[in-house]
Every structure is written in C-alpha cells, then in structure tokens.
C-alpha atoms as a PDB file:
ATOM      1  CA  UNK A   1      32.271 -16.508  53.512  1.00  0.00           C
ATOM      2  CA  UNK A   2      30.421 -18.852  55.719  1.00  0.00           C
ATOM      3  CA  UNK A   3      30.155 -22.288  55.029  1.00  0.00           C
ATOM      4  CA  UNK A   4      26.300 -23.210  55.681  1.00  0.00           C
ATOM      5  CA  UNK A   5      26.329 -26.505  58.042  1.00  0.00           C
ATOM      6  CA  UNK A   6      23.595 -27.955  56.200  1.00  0.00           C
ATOM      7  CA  UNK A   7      23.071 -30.748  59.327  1.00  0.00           C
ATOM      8  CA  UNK A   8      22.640 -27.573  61.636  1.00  0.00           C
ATOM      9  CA  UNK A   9      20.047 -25.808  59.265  1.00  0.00           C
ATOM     10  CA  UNK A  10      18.139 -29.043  59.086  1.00  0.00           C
ATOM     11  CA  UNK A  11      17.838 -29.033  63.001  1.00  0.00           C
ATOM     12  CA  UNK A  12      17.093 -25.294  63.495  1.00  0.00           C
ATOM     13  CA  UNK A  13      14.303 -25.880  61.027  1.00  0.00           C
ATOM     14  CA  UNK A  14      13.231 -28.718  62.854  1.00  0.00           C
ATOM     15  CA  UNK A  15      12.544 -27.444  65.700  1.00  0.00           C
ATOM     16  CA  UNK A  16      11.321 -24.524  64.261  1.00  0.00           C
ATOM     17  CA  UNK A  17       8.337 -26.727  62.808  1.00  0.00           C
ATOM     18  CA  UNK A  18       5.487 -25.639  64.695  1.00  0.00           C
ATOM     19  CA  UNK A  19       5.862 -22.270  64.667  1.00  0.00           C
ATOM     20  CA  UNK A  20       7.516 -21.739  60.902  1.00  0.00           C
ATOM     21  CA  UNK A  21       3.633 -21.160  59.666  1.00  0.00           C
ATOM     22  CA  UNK A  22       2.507 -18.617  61.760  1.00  0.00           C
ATOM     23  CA  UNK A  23       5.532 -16.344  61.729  1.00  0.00           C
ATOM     24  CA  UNK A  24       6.815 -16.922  58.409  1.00  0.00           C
ATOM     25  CA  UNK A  25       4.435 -14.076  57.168  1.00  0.00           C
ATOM     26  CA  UNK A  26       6.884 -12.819  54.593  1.00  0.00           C
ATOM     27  CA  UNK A  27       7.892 -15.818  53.340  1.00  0.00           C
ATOM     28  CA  UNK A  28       4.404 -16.214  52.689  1.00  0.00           C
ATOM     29  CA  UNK A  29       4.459 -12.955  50.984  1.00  0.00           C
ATOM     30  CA  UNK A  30       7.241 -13.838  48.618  1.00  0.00           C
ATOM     31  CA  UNK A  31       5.072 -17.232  47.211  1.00  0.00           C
ATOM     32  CA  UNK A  32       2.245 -15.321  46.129  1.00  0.00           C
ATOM     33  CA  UNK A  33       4.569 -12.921  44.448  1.00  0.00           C
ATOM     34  CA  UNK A  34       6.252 -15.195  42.824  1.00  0.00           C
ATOM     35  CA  UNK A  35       3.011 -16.883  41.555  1.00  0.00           C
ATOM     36  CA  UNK A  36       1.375 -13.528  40.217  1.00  0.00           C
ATOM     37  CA  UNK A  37       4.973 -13.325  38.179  1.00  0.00           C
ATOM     38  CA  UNK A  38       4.552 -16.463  36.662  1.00  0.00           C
ATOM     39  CA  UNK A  39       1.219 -15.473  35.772  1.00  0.00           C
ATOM     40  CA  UNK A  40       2.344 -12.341  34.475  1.00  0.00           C
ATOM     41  CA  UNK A  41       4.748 -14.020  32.299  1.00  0.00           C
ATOM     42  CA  UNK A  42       2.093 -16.904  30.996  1.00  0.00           C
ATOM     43  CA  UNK A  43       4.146 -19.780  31.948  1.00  0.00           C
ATOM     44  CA  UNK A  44       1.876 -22.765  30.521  1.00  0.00           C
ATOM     45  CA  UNK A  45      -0.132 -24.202  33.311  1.00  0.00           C
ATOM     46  CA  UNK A  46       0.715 -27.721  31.592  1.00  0.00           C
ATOM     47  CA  UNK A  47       3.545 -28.613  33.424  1.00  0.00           C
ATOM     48  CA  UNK A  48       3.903 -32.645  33.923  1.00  0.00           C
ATOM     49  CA  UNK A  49       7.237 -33.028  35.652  1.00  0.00           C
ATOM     50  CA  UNK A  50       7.810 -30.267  38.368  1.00  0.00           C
ATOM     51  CA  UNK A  51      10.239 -30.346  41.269  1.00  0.00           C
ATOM     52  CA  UNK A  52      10.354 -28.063  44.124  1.00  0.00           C
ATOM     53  CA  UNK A  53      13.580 -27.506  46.117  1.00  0.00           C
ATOM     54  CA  UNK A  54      13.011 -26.605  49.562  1.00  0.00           C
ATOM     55  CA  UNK A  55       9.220 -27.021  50.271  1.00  0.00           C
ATOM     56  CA  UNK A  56       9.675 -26.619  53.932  1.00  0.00           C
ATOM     57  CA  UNK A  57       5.720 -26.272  55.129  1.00  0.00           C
ATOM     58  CA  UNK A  58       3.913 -25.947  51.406  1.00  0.00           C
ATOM     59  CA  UNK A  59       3.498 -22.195  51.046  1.00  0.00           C
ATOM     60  CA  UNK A  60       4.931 -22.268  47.550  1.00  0.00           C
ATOM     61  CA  UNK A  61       3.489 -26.300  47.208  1.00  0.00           C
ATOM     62  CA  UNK A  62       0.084 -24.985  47.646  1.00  0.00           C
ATOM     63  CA  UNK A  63       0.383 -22.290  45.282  1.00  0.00           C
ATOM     64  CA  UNK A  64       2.087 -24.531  42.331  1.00  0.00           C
ATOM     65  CA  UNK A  65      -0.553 -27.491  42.496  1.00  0.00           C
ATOM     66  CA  UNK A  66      -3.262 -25.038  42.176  1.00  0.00           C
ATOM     67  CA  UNK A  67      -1.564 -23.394  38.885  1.00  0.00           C
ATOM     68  CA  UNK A  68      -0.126 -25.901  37.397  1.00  0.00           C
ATOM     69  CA  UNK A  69      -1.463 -29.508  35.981  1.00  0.00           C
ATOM     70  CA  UNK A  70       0.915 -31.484  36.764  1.00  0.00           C
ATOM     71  CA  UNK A  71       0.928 -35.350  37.467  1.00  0.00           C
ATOM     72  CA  UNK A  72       3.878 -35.863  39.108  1.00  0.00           C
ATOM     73  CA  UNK A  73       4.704 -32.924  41.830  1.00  0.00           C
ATOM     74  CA  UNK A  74       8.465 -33.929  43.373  1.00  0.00           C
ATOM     75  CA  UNK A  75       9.323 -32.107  46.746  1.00  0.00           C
ATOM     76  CA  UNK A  76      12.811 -31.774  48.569  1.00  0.00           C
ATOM     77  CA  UNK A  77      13.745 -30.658  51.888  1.00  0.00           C
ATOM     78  CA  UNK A  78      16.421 -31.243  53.943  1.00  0.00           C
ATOM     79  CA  UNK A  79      14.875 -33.281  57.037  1.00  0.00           C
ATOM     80  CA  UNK A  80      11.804 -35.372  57.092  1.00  0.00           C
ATOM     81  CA  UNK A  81      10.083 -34.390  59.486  1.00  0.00           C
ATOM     82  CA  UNK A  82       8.891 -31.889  56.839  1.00  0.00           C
ATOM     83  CA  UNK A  83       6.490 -34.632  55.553  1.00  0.00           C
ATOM     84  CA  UNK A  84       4.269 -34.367  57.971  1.00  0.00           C
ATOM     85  CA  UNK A  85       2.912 -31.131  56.916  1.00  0.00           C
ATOM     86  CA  UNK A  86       1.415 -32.926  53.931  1.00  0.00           C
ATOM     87  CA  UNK A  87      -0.197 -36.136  55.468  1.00  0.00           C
ATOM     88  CA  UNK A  88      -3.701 -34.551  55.491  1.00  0.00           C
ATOM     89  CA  UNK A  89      -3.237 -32.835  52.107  1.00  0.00           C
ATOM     90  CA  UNK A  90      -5.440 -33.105  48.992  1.00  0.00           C
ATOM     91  CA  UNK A  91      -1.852 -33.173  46.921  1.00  0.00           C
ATOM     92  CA  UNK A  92      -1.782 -36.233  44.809  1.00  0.00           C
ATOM     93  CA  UNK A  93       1.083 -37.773  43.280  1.00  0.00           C
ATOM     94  CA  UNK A  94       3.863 -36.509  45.813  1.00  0.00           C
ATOM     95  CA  UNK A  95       7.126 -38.049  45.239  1.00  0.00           C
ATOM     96  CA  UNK A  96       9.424 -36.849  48.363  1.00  0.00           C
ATOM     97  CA  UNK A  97      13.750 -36.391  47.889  1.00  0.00           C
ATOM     98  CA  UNK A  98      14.632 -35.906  51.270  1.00  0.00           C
ATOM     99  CA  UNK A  99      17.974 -34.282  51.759  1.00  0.00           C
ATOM    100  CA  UNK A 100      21.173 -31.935  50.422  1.00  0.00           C
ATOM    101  CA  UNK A 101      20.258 -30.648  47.281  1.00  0.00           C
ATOM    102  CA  UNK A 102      24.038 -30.262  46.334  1.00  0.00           C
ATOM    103  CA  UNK A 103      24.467 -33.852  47.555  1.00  0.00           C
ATOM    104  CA  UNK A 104      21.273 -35.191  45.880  1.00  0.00           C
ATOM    105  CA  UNK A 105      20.405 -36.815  42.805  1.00  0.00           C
ATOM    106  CA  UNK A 106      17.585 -34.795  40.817  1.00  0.00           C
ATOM    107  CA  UNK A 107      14.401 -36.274  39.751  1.00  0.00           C
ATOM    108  CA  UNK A 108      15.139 -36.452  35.452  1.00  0.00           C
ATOM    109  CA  UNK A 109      12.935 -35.083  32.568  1.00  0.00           C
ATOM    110  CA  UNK A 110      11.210 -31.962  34.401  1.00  0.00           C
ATOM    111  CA  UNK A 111       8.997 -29.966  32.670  1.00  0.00           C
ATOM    112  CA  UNK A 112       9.817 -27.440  35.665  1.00  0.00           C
ATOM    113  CA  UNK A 113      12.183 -26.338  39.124  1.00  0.00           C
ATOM    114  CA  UNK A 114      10.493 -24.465  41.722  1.00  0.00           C
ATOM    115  CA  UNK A 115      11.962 -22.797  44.624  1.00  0.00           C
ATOM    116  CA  UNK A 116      10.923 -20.127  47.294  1.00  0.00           C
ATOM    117  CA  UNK A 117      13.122 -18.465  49.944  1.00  0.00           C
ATOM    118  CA  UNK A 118      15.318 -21.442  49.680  1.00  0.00           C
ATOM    119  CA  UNK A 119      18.229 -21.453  47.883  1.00  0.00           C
ATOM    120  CA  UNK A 120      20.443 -19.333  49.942  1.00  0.00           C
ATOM    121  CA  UNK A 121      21.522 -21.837  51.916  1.00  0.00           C
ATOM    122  CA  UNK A 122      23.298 -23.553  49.407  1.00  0.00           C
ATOM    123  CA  UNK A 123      27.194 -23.193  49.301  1.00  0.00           C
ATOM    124  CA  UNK A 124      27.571 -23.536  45.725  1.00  0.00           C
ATOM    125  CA  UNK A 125      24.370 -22.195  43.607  1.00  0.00           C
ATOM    126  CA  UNK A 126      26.347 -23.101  40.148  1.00  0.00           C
ATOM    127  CA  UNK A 127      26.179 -27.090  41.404  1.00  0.00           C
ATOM    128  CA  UNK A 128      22.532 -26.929  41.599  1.00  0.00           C
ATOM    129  CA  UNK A 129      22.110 -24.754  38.600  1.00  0.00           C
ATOM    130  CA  UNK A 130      23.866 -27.357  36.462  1.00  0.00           C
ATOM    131  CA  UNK A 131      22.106 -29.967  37.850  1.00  0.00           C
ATOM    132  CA  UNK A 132      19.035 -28.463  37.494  1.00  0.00           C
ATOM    133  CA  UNK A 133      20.006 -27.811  33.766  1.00  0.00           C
ATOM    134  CA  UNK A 134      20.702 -31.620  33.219  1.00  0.00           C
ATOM    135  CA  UNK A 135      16.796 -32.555  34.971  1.00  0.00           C
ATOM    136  CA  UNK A 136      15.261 -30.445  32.639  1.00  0.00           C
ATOM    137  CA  UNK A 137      13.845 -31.007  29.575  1.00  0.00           C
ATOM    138  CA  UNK A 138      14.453 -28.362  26.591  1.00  0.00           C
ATOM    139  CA  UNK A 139      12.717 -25.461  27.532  1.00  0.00           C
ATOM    140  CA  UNK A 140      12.020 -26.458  31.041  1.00  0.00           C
ATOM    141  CA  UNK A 141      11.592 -23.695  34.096  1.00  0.00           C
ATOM    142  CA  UNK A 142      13.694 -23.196  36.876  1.00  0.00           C
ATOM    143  CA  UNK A 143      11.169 -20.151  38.839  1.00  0.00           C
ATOM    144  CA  UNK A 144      12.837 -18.987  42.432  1.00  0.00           C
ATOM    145  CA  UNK A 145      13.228 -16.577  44.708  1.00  0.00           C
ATOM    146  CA  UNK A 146      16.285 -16.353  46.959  1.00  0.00           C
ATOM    147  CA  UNK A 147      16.766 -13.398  48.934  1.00  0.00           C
ATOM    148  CA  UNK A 148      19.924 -10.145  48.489  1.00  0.00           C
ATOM    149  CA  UNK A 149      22.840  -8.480  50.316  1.00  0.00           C
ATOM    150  CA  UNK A 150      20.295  -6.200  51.947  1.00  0.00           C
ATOM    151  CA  UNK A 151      18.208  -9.126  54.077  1.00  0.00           C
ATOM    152  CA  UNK A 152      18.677  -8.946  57.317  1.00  0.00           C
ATOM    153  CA  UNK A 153      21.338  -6.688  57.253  1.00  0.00           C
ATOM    154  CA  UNK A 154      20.496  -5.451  60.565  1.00  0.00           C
ATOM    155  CA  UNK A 155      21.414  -8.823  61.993  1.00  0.00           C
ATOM    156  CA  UNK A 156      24.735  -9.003  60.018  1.00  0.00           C
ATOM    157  CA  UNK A 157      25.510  -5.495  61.091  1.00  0.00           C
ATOM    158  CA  UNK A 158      25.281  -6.042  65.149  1.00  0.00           C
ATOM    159  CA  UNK A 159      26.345  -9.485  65.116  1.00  0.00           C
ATOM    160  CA  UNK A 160      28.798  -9.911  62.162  1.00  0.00           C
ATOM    161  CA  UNK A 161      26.630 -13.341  61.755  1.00  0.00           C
ATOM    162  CA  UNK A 162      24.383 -13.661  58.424  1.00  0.00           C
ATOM    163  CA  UNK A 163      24.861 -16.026  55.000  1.00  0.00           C
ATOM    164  CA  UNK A 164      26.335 -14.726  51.887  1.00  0.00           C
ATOM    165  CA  UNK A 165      23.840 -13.617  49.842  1.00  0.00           C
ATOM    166  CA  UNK A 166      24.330 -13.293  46.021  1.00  0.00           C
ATOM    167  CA  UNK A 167      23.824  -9.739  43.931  1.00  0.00           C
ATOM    168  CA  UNK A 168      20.984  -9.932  40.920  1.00  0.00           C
ATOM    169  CA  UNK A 169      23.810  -9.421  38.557  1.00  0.00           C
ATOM    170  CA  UNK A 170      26.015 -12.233  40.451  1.00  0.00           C
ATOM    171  CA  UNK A 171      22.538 -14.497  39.967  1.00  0.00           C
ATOM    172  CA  UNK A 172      22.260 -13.565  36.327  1.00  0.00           C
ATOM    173  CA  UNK A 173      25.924 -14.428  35.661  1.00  0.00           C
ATOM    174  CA  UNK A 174      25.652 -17.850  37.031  1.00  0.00           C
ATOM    175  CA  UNK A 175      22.302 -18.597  35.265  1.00  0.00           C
ATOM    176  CA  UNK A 176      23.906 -17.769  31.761  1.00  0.00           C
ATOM    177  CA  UNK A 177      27.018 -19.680  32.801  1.00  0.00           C
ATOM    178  CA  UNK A 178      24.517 -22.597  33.480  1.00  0.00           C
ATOM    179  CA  UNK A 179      22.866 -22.332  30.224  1.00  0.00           C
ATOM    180  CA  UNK A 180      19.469 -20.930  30.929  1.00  0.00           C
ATOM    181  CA  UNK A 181      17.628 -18.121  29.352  1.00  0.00           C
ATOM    182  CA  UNK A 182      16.394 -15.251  32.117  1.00  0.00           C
ATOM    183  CA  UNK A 183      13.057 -14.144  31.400  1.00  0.00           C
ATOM    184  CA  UNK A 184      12.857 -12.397  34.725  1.00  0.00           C
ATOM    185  CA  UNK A 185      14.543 -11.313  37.477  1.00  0.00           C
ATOM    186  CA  UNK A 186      13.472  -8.137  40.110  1.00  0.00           C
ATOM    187  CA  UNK A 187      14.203  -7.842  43.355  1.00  0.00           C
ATOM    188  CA  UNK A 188      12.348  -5.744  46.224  1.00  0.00           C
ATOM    189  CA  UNK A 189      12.815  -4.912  50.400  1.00  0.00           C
ATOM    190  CA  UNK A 190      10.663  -6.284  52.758  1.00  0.00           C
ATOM    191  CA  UNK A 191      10.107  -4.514  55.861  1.00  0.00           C
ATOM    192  CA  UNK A 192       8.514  -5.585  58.872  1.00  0.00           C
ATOM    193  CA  UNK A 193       8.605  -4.204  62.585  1.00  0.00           C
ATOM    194  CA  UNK A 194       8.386  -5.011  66.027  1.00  0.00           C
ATOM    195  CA  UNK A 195       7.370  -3.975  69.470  1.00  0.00           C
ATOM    196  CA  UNK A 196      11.377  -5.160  70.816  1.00  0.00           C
ATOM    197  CA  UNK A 197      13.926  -6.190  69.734  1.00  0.00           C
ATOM    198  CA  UNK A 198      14.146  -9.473  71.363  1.00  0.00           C
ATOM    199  CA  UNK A 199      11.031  -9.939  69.112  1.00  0.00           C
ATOM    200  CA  UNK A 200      13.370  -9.679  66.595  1.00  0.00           C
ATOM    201  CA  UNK A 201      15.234 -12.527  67.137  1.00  0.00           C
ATOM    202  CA  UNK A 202      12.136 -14.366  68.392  1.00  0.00           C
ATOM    203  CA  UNK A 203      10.674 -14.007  65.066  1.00  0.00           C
ATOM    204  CA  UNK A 204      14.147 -15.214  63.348  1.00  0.00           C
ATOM    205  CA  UNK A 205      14.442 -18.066  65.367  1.00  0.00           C
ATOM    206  CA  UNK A 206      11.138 -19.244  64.863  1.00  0.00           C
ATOM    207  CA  UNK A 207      11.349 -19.261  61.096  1.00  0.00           C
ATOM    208  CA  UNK A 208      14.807 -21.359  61.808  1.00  0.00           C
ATOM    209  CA  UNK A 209      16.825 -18.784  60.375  1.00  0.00           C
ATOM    210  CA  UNK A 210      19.072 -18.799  63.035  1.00  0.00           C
ATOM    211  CA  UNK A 211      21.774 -21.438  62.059  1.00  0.00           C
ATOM    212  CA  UNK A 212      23.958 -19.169  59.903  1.00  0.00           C
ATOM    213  CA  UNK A 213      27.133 -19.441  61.862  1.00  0.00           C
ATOM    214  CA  UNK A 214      28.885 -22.795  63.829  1.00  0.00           C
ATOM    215  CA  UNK A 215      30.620 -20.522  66.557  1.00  0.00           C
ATOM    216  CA  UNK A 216      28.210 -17.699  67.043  1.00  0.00           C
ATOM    217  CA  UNK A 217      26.609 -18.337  70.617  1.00  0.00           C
ATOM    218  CA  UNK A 218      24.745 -15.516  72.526  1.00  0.00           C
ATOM    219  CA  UNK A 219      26.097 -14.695  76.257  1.00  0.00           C
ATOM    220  CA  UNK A 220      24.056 -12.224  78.832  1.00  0.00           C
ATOM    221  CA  UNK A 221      26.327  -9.208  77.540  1.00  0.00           C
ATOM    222  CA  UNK A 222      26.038 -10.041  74.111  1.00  0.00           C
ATOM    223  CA  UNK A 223      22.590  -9.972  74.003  1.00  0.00           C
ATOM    224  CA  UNK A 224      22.043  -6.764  76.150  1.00  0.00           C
ATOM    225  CA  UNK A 225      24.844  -5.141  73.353  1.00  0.00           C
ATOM    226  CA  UNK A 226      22.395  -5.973  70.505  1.00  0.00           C
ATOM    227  CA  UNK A 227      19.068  -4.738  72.400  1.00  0.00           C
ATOM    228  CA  UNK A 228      20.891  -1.585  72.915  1.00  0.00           C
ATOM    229  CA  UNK A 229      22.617  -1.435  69.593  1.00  0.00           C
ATOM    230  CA  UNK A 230      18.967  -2.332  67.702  1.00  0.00           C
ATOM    231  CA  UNK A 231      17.657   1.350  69.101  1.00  0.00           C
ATOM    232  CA  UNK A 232      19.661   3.139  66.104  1.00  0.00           C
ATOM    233  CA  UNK A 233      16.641   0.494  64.281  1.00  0.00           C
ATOM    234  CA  UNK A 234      13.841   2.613  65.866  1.00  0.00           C
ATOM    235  CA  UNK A 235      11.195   4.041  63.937  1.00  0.00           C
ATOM    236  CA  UNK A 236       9.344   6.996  64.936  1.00  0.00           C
ATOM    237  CA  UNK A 237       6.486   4.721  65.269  1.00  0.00           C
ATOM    238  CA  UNK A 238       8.818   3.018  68.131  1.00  0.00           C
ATOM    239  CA  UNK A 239       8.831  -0.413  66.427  1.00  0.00           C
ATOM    240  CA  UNK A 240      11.796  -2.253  65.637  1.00  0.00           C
ATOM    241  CA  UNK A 241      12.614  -2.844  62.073  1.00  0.00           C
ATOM    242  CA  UNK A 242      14.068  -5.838  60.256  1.00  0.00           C
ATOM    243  CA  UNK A 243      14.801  -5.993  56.238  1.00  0.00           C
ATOM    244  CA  UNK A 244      14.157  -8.936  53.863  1.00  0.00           C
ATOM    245  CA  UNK A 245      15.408  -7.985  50.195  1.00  0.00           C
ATOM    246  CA  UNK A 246      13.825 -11.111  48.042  1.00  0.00           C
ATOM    247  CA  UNK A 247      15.035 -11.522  44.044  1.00  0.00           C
ATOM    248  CA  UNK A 248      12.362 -13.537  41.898  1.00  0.00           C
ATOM    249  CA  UNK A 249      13.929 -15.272  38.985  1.00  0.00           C
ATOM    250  CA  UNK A 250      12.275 -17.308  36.298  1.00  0.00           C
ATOM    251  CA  UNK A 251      14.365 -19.094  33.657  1.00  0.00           C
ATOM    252  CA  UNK A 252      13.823 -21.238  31.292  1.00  0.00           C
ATOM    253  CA  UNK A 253      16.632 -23.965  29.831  1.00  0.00           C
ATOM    254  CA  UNK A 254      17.817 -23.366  26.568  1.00  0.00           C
END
C-alpha cells in the first residue's frame, strides 16, 4: 500500500489551482449526484453545524449552502491557498480548518460531515470515521463520496502508480465498526475520453491527482511506453478512455 505524502498532495493541488475548475468535470459530476441522493433520501434541510472535509474549489460547498440552512458552514482543506476561491463568495458564516484531517482537531457538536471526492487520500479512513463519530451530535450525517478499485485503473495498470482505494463492502465494514448507521451506499463508473493520451495525463495533472507515489518520476522512455501501451485504451471512436468508479455514502451516527 502506498503511504499518501499528504505535504506532496497539498502542493500538487496547489499548483493545480487554476485549472482544478475547468477540468475537474467529473468531480463536478459526482457533487450533484451526491446532492440529488440526499434529496432522495430527505435529509432535513435544517442542518446548523455542518463540516465539510476537503472543499478544495466549492463544488460540493456550493451545493450544501444552497440545501441546507445552516449557520455555521466549517470547511477543511489541506493548504490555504484554497481560501481564495471563496473571497468573493456570498457564503456567510465560513469557519476555515486548514490542514491534515487525520492530524486535525474536528469542529464539535455537528449536526452534519460532508465530503466529495476527498477522502481517498487519507491513510487511515477508521481515524477520521471515529473522529467524525465523536463531532457529531446523535443522529448527525456523515454524506461522502470517495471513489473504488476500478478509478483510474488504467493509470495503475501502465504505471503500477495509483492510491489504495477501498471496496463498498470494506467502506461499510468500517462505518459499522465506527458506529454509524448506513442509509446509503452505491457506487457507479465514470467514463470519459480523450483525443491522446498525453491528454490523459494532462487532464490528471491538472486536477492534482498526480501525487500518488514519492518515487514515481516520468523519463523520455517511460512516457513513450505508456502512449504506446494506452492504444489497447482505444475506442472505436479513437478517443482515449480513462475510468472514475465513485461510491456515495450517507450515514447517519447512531
């Protein structure tokens, strides 16, 4: 298993600031899913308390404030450079916790714990799924998505380099171990395509998804492996194609 530099991630995303927006289309995607399944499932809108883990540039931010009435709206990310994607925002009430969320200390008495596309990163999931536990009051949320074994498999499968992604079951294991209640979990494949594949990894790096692996550096020969390796890819459309396998979970603590 790789051990996710969390220092590293915070820079790739960094510098993947500008761009994260534009080409993080599926990411996108996966916060307005996750919103119509909270909808689906009549969470109450009235949620005071609520504390997002990873809000990286708003997608899922956006989409909470507008559901929910809340008066206190708590956001984390790992660098804070991230703020600046909210200093011309109509949010009110933002409380920032800038850094590790397996180092940090939660915000207490949350009504609920949001997440998108986020969580993966983490090296231990029970650590934040106990802490989480203690923020929340009785019958509190924790709503995420985190993404499967399938994502990017493509990536994994030239390269050897990817994260360790947990199984539904594996999720749903370490959320009853935690002491939540799963209302819902469901998982689905993503799949988006590409003229190249250098687009490929153009697209990956400028979503910052790049810094799985400390040693992993590309060379001239390594890279013209992988563009010739990504042709078994090919569609008969001759585009490229690359996987994302999201899971949506929303808990609540018993």
């Amino acid at each position: 298993m790789n051990v996710v530099n969390h220092v590293k991630v915070a820079q790739h995303f960094a510098r993947a600031h500008e761009s994260y927006t534009q080409n993080a289309v599926v990411q996108k995607q996966i916060c307005e899913h996750l919103l119509a399944l909270i909808s689906e499932q009549n969470i109450p809108k009235q949620q005071d308390r609520i504390f997002e883990i990873g809000c990286g540039t708003g997608n899922l931010t956006h989409l909470m404030w507008q559901y929910f009435n809340s008066q206190k709206y708590m956001l984390n990310d790992l660098y804070d450079e991230v703020k600046s994607n909210f200093l011309d925002d109509s949010l009110q009430s933002i409380e920032w916790q800038i850094g590790d969320i397996e180092q940090l200390e939660f915000p207490q008495q949350l009504n609920a714990i949001v997440s998108a596309s986020a969580l993966q990163w983490v090296n231990d999931l029970s650590v934040v799924l106990e802490k989480s536990k203690q923020a929340l009051l009785p019958e509190g949320y924790f709503i995420f998505s985190t993404f499967g074994e399938k994502n990017l498999h493509e990536i994994k499968q030239l390269t050897g380099q990817g994260l360790s992604y947990l199984s539904s079951k594996k999720l749903k294991e370490k959320l009853n171990q935690a002491g939540f209640e799963l209302l819902l979990i469901q998982e689905e494949t993503i799949e988006i395509s590409f003229d190249q594949p250098r687009n490929v990894l153009q697209h990956l790096k400028a979503t910052g998804v790049t810094a799985t692996s400390n040693q992993f550096r590309w060379t001239k020969q390594s890279l013209a492996d992988f563009y010739k390796n990504y042709e078994q890819f090919k569609l008969e459309s001759q585009q490229y194609l690359l996987t994302y396998h999201p899971i949506y979970c929303i808990a609540r603590s018993i």
